[in-house]
Protein backbone atom coordinates (compact mmCIF):
# COMPACT_ATOMS: atom_id res chain seq x y z
CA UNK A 1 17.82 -21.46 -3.48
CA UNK A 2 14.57 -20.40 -4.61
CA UNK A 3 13.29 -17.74 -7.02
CA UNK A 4 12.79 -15.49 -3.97
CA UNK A 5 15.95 -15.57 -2.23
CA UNK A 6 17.64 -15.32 -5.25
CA UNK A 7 15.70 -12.21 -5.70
CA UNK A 8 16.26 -10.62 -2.60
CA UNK A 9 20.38 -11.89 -2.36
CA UNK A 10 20.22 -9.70 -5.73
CA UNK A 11 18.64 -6.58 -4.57
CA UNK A 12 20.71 -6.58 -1.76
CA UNK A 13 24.12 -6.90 -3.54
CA UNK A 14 22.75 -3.86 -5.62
CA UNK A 15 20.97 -1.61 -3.21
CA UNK A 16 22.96 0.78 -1.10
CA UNK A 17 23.15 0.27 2.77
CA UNK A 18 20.69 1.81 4.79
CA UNK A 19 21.08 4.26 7.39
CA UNK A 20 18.69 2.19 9.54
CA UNK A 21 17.14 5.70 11.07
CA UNK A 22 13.59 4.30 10.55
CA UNK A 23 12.09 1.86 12.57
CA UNK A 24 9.55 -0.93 10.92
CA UNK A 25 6.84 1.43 12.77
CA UNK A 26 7.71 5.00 11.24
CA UNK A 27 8.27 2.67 8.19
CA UNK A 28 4.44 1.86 8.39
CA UNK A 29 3.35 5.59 9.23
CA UNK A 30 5.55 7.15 6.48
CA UNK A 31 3.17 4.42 3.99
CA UNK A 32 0.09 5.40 5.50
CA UNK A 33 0.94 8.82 5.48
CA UNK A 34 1.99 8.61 1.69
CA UNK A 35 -1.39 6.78 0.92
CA UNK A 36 -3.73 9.63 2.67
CA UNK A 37 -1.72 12.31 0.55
CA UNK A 38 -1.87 10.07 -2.39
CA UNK A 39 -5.67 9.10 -2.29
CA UNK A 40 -7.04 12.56 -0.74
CA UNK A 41 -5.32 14.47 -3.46
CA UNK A 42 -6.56 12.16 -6.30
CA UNK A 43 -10.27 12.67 -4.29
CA UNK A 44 -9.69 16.36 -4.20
CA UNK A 45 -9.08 16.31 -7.87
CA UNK A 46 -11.98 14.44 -8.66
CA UNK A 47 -13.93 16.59 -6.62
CA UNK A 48 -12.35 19.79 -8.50
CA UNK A 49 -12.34 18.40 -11.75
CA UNK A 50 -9.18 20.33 -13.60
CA UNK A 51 -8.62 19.69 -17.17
CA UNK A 52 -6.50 16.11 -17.10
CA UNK A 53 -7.19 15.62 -14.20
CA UNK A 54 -6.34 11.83 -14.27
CA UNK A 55 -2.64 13.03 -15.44
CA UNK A 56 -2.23 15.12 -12.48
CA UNK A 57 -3.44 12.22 -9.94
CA UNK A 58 -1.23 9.84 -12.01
CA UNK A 59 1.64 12.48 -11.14
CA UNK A 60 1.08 12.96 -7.78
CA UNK A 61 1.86 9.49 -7.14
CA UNK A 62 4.70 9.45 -9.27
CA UNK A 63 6.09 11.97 -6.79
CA UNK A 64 4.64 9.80 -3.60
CA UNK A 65 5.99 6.38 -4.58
CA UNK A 66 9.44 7.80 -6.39
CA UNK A 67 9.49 9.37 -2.26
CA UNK A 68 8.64 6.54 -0.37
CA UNK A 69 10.68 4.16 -2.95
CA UNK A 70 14.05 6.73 -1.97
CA UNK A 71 12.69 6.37 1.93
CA UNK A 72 12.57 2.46 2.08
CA UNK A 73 15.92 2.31 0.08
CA UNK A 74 18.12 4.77 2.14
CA UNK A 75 16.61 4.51 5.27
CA UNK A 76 14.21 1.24 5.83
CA UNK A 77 15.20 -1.36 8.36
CA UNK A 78 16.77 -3.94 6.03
CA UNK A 79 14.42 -6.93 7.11
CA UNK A 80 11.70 -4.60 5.78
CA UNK A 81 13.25 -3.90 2.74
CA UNK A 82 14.01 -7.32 1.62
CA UNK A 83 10.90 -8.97 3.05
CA UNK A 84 8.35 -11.11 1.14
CA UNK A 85 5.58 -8.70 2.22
CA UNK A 86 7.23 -5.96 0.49
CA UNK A 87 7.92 -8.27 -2.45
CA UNK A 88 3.63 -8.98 -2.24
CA UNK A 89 2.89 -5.25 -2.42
CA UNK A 90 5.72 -4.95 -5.19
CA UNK A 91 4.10 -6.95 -7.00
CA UNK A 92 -0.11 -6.18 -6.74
CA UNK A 93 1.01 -2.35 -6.96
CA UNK A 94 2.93 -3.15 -9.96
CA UNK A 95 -0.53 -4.86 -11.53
CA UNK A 96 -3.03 -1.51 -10.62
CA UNK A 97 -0.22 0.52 -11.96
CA UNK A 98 -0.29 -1.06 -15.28
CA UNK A 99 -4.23 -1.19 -14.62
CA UNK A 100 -4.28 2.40 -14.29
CA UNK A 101 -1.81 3.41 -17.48
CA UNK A 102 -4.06 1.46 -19.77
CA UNK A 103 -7.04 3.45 -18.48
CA UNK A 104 -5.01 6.44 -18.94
CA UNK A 105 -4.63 5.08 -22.54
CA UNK A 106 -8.66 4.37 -23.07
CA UNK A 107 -8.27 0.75 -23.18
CA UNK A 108 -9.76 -0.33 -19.54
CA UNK A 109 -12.58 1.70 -18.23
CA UNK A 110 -11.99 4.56 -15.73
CA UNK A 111 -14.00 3.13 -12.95
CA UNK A 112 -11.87 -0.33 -13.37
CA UNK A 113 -8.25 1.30 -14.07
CA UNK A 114 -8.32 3.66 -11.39
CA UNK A 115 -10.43 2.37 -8.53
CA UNK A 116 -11.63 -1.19 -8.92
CA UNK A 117 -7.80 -2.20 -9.36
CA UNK A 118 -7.16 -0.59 -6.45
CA UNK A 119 -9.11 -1.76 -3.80
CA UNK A 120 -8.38 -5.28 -5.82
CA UNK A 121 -4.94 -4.71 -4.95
CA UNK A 122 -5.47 -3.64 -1.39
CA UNK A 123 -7.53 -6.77 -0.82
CA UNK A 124 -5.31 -9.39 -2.11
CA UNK A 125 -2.11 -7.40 -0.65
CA UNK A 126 -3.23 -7.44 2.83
CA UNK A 127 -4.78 -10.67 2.90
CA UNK A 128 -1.35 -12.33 1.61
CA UNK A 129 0.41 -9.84 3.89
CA UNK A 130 -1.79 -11.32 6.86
CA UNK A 131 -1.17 -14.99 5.70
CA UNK A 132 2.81 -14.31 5.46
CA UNK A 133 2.44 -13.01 9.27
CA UNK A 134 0.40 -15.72 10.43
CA UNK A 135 3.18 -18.35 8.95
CA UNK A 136 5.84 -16.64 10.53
CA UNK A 137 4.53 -17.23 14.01
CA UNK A 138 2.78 -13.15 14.15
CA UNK A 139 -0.38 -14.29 14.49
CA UNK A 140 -2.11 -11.22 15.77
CA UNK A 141 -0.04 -9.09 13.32
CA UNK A 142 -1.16 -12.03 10.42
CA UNK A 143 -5.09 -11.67 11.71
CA UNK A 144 -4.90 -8.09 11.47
CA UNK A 145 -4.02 -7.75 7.91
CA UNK A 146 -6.28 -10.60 7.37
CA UNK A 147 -9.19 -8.60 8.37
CA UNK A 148 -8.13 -5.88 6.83
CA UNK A 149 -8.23 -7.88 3.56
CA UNK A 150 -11.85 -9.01 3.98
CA UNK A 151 -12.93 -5.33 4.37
CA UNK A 152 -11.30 -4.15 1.41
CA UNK A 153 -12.75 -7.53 -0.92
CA UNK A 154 -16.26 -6.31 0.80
CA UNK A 155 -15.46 -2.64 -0.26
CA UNK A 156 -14.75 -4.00 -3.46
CA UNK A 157 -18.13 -6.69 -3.74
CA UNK A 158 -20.20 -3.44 -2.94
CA UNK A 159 -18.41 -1.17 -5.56
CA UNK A 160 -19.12 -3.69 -7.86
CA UNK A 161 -22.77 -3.46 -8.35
CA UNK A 162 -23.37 -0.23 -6.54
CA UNK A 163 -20.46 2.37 -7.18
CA UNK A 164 -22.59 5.21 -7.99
CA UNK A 165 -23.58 5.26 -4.24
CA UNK A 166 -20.33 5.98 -2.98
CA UNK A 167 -18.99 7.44 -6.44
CA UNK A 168 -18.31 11.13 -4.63
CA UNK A 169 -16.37 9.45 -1.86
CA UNK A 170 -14.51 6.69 -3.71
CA UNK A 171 -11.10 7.57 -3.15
CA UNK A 172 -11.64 8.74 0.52
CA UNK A 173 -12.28 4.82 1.35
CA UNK A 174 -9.27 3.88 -0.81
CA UNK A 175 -7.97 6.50 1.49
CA UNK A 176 -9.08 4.54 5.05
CA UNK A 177 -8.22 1.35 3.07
CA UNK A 178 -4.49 1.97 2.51
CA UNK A 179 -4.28 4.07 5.94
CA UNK A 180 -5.82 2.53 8.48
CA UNK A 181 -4.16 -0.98 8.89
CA UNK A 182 -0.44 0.51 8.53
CA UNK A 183 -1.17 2.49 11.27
CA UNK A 184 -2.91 0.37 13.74
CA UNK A 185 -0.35 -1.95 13.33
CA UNK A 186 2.84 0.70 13.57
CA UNK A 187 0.50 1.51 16.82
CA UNK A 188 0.93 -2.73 17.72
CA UNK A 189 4.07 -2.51 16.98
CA UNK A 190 5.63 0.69 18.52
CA UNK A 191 3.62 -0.83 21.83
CA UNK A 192 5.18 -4.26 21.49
CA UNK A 193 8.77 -2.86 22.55
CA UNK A 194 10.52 -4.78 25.18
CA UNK A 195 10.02 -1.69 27.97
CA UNK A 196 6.16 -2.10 26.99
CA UNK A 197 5.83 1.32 26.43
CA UNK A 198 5.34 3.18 22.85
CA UNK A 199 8.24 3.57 21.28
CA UNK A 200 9.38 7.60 20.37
């Protein structure tokens, strides 16, 4: 057995049975949903500029991901909740997160901690996402994460040596960048239902 599947035989002798009340498509509209509240309200505080105002984004998403984490745990389909793709995001969210506390702290620079590591993440998560797919026989799925990948490593190249040209609207792409791809593909898959038709 290998590191993985000793992982997930783990979590799933410890985590409590789901009610099974999503689908894997309302699964990938209740992320993209949490990322456009997460990333317009951190661009709406950057826009307003409150005293700590890097806390109060940093709390928001305590609230958003401590939500979502409840939501995929009571209520996720269970080969969602065990899946290596969620294991991939598990793990590059876990890496901005620690990004972004150390930025909080003063030791990595603001731009880095709490947008560089970001789209970083995106770009590696949905381009190992994509490649997961692919291998599993999704191929359009796979190539649709895939691309989404290369756009967020290009939104990354750019911010890289010309952020202050986009500075005002930064989080807005993060924004597109988290949304977007969940929900064209809870679109793909809420279409790919055996009647044909979308699904709810």
């Amino acid at each position: 057995m290998s590191a993985g599947d000793s992982l997930r035989a783990r979590l799933r002798y410890v985590a409590p049975p789901t009610s099974g009340r999503l689908t894997e498509s309302e699964f990938l509209l209740a992320g993209a949903t949490a990322g456009v509240l997460g990333w317009g309200g951190t661009q709406l505080l950057s826009w307003v500029d409150p005293p700590r105002a890097a806390f109060l984004a940093v709390a928001l998403w305590v609230v958003l991901v401590a939500g979502f984490s409840a939501l995929t745990v009571l209520h996720g389909p269970d080969e969602t909740r065990f899946s290596d793709a969620m294991f991939v995001w598990a793990t590059v969210n876990s890496a901005a997160t620690a990004l972004s506390l150390a930025g909080l702290a003063g030791l990595v620079p603001g731009q880095v901690a709490f947008w560089h590591g970001w789209v970083a993440a995106a770009a590696v998560g949905y381009c190992w996402t994509g490649g997961l797919l692919a291998g599993a026989g999704q191929r359009g799925r796979g190539r649709g994460y895939l691309a989404a990948g290369l756009v967020a490593l290009s939104v990354l190249l750019v911010g890289t040596v010309a952020f202050a040209r986009f500075e005002s609207v930064a989080f807005v792409l993060l924004a597109l960048l988290h949304a977007i791809p969940l929900g064209l593909d809870a679109r793909r898959q809420s279409w790919d239902a055996p009647t044909g038709t979308p699904v709810g």
